[in-house]
Protein backbone atom coordinates (compact mmCIF):
# COMPACT_ATOMS: atom_id res chain seq x y z
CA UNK A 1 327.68 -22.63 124.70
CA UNK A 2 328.90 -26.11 124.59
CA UNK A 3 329.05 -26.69 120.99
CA UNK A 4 330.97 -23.14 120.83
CA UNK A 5 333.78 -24.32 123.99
CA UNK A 6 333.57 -27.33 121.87
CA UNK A 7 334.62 -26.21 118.38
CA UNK A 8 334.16 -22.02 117.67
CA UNK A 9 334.30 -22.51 114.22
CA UNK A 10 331.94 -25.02 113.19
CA UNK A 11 329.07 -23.14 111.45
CA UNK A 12 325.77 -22.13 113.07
CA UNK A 13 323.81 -24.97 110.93
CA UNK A 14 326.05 -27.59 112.69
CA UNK A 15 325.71 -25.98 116.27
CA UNK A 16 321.82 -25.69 115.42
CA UNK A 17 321.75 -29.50 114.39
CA UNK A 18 323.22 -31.10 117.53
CA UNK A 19 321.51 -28.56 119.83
CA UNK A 20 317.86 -28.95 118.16
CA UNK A 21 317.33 -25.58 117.49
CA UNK A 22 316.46 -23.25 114.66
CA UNK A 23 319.57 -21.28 113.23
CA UNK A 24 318.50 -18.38 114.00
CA UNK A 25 317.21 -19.15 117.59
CA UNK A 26 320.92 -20.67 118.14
CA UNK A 27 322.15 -17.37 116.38
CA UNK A 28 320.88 -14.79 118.59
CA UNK A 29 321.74 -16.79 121.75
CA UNK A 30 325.36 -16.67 120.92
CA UNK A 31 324.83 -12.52 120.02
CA UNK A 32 323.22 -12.26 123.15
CA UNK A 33 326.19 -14.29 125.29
CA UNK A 34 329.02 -12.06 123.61
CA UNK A 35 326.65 -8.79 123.63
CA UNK A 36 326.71 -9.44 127.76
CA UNK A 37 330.46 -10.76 127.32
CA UNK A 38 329.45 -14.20 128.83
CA UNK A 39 331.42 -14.57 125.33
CA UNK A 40 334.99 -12.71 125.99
CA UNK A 41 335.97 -13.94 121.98
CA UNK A 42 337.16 -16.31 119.95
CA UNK A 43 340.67 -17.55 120.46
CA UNK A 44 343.37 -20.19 118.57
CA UNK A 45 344.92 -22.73 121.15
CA UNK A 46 348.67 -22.35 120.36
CA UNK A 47 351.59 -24.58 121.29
CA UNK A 48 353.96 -21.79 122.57
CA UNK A 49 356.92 -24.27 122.09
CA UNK A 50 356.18 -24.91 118.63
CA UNK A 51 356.71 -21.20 117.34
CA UNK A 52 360.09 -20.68 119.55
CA UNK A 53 358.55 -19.53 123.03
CA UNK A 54 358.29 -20.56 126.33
CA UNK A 55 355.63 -20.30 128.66
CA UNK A 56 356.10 -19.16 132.44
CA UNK A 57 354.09 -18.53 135.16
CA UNK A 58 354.37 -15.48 137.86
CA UNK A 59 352.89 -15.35 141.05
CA UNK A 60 353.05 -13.01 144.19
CA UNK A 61 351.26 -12.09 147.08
CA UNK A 62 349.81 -8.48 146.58
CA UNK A 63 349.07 -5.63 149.46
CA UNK A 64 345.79 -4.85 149.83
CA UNK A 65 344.26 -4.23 146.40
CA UNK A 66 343.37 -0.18 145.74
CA UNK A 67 342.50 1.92 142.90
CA UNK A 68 346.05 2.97 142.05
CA UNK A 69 347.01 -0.91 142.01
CA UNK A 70 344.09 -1.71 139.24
CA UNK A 71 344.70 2.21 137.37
CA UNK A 72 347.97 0.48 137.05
CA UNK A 73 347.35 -2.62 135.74
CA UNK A 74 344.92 -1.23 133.53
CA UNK A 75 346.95 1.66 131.80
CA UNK A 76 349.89 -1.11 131.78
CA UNK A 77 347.67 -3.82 129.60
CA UNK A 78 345.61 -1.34 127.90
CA UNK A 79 348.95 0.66 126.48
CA UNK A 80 350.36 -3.24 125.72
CA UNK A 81 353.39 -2.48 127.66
CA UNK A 82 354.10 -6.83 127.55
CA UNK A 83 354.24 -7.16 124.26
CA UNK A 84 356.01 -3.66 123.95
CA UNK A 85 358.78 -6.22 125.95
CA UNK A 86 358.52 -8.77 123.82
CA UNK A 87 356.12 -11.26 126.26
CA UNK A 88 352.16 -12.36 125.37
CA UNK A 89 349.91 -12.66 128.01
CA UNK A 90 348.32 -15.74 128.37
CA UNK A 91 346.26 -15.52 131.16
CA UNK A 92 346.19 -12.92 134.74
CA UNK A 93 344.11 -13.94 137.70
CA UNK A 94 343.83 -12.10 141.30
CA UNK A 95 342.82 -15.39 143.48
CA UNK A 96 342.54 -16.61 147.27
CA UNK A 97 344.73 -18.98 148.40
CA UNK A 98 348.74 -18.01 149.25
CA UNK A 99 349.27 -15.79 146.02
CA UNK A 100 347.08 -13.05 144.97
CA UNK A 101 348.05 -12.85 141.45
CA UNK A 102 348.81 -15.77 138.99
CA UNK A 103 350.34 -14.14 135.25
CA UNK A 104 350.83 -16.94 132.36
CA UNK A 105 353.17 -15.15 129.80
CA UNK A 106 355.23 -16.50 127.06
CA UNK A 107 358.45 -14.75 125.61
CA UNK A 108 360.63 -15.97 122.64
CA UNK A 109 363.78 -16.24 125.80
CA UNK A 110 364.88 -16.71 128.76
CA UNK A 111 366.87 -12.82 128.79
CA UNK A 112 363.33 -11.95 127.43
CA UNK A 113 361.32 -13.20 130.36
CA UNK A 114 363.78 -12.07 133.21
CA UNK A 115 363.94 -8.44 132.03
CA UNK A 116 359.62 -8.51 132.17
CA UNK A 117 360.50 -9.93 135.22
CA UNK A 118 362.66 -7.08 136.30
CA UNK A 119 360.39 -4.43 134.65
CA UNK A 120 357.35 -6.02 136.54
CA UNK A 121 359.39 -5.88 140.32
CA UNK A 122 360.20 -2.22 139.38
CA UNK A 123 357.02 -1.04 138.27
CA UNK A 124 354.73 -2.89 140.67
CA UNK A 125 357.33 -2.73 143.92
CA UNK A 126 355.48 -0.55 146.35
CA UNK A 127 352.29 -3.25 145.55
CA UNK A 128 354.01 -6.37 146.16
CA UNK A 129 354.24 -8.08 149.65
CA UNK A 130 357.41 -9.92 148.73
CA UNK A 131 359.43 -10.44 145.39
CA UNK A 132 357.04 -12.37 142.77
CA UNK A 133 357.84 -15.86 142.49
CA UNK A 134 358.44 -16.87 138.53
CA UNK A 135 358.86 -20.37 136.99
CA UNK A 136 359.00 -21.93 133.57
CA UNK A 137 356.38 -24.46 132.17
CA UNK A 138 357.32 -27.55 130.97
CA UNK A 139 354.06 -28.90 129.53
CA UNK A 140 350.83 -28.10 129.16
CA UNK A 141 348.53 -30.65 129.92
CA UNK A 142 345.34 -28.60 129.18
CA UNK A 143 344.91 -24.78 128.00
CA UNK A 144 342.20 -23.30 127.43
CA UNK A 145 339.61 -25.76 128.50
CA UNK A 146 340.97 -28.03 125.35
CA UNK A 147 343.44 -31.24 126.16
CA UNK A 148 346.76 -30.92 124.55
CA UNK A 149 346.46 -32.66 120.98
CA UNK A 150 350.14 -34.39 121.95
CA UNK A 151 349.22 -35.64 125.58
CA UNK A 152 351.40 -38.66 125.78
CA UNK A 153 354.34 -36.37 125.23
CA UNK A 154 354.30 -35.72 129.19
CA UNK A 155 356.02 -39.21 129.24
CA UNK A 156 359.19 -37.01 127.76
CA UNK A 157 359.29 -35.88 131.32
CA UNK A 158 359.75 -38.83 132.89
CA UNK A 159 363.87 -39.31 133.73
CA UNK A 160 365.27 -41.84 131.31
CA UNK A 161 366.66 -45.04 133.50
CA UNK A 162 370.53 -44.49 133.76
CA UNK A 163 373.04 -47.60 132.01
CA UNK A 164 374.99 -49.65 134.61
């Protein structure tokens, strides 16, 4: 599982090689971790920025989850009513902790994001405990498990000293 969080692509002699196992044996572990979906898929690692979007994050504290809640959600992601809107989901959790939900979504503008915003505090309004909370991302330090290739470009952040 390593080798494949590692590097997905590399071939099955190369993940067989460094784990010291016969190809096949190495084979029908990873069939057997996506046949049980251990293994969700196989994914790129894009830089949102680079292709004209920005990433931003919504969070909200949820009432008590039910079955109309998740047939919601479900029907809403399943029918691909984000990307019907123009936004890509990046990532939803339900968590502990002050928020109960956590979306990652991208969108190719700012208009963009605030009317999924809107849609999502319509369509979700008799679940919510209090308006959602949204924010944009300035940089990614890591995503999906893999460091950002361009790490030192967090220094960009950092407020340029002001001429006296």
């Amino acid at each position: 599982m390593n080798c494949l969080l590692e590097d997905p692509t590399q071939g099955m002699s190369k993940i067989a090689e460094k784990t010291s196992m016969h190809r096949r044996t190495a084979w029908q572990i990873q069939k057997d971790l996506e046949k049980d979906t251990t293994i969700w898929g196989y994914t790129a690692v894009i830089d949102e920025q680079k292709i004209d979007r920005a990433i931003y994050v919504l969070q909200f504290q949820a009432k008590p989850f039910s079955k109309d809640f998740a047939d919601l959600i479900l029907h809403r992601l399943t029918l691909g009513e984000p990307m019907k809107a123009g936004v890509r989901i990046l990532d939803i959790y339900f968590m502990n902790g002050p928020y109960d939900v956590f979306i990652k979504f991208s969108a190719p503008d700012h208009a963009t994001a605030r009317r999924y915003y809107e849609t999502l505090r319509s369509v979700y309004k008799d679940y919510f405990l209090e308006a959602p909370l949204v924010s944009d991302v300035n940089f990614s330090l890591v995503q999906a498990g893999k460091l950002n290739p361009e790490l030192k470009k967090i220094y960009d952040l950092v407020p340029k000293a002001t001429a006296e």
